[in-house]
Protein backbone atom coordinates (compact mmCIF):
# COMPACT_ATOMS: atom_id res chain seq x y z
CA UNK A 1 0.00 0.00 0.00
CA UNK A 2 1.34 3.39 -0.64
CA UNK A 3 -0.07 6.92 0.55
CA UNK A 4 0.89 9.73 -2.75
CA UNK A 5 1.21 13.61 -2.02
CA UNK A 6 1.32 16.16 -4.89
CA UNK A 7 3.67 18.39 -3.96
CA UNK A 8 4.63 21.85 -6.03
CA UNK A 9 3.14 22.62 -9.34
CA UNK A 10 5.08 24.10 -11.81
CA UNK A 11 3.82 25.64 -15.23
CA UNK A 12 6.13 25.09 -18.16
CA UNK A 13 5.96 25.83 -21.98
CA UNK A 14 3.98 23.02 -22.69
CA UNK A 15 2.31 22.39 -19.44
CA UNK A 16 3.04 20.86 -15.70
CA UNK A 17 5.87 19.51 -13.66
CA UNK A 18 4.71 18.54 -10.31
CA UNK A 19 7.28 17.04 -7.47
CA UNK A 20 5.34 13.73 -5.74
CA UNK A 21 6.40 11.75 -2.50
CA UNK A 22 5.38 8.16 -2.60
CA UNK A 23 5.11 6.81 1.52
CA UNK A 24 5.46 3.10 0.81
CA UNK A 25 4.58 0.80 3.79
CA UNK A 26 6.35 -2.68 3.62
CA UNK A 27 6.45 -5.04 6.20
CA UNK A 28 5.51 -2.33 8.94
CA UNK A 29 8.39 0.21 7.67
CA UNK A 30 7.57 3.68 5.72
CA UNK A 31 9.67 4.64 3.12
CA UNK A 32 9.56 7.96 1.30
CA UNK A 33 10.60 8.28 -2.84
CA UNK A 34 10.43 11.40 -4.72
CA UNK A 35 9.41 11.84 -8.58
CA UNK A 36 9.15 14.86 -10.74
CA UNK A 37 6.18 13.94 -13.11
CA UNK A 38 5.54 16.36 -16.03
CA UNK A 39 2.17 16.75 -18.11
CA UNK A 40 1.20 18.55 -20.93
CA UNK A 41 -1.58 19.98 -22.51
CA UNK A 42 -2.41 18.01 -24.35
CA UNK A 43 -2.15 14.79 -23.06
CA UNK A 44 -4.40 16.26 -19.95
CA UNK A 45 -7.00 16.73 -22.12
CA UNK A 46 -6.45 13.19 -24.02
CA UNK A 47 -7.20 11.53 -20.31
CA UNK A 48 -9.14 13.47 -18.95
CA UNK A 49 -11.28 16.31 -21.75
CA UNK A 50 -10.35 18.82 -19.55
CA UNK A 51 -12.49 17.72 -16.67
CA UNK A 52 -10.06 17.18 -13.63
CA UNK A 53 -7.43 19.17 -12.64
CA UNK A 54 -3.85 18.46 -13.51
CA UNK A 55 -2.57 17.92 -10.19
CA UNK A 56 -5.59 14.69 -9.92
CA UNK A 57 -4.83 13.23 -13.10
CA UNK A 58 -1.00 13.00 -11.62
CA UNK A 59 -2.40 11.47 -8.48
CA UNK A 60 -4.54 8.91 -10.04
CA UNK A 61 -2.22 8.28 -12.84
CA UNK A 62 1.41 7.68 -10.21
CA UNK A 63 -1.38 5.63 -8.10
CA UNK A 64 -2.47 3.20 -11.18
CA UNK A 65 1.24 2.96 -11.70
CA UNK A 66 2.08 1.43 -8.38
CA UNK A 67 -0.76 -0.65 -8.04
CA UNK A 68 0.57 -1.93 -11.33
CA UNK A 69 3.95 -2.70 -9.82
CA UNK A 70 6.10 -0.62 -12.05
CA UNK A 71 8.72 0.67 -10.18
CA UNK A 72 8.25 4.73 -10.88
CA UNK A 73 11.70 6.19 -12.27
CA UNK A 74 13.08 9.78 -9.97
CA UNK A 75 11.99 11.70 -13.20
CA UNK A 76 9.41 11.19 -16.13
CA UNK A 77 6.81 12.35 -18.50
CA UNK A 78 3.14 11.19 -17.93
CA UNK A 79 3.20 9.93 -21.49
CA UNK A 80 5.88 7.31 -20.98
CA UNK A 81 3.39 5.60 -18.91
CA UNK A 82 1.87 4.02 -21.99
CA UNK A 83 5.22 2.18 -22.62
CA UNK A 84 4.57 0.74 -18.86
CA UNK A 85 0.57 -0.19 -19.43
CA UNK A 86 -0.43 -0.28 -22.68
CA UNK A 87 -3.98 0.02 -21.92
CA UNK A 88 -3.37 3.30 -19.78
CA UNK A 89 -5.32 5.65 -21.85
CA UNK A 90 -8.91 3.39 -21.59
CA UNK A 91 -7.81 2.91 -17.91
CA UNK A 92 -7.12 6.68 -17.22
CA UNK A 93 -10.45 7.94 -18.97
């Protein structure tokens, strides 16, 4: 199980960057990883028509990841994702 916090939000040219903290809880122990996750435009509103804020479509979409076991690199794009789960856009919408 794993607890996610959005941290800062940071506009760029062609979008988001937002820092996250991962708590993971294994075998009683907490342990805390940090990712910068960036998002643009347009893939925001590919997943999500513009409907839900940036900063939830990172949450639910570093959450999905997890659950899926992929173990989340210190720094990437939302749209590598796809190369992890190919069927992350139906899953996302």
């Amino acid at each position: 199980m794993a607890r996610i916090r959005i941290g800062e939000e940071t506009d760029t040219a062609v979008g988001w960057s937002y820092e996250v903290f991962v708590e993971a809880f294994v075998n009683g122990e907490a342990s805390e990883s940090r990712h910068v996750v960036t998002l643009s435009w347009h893939d925001h509103d590919h997943w999500t028509g513009g409907a839900n804020p940036p900063h939830t479509l990172i949450a639910g979409l570093v959450g999905l990841l997890i659950d899926e076991g992929v173990d989340l690199p210190k720094k990437f794009d939302a749209s590598t994702a796809r190369r992890w789960l190919p069927n992350l856009d139906e899953r996302l919408r």
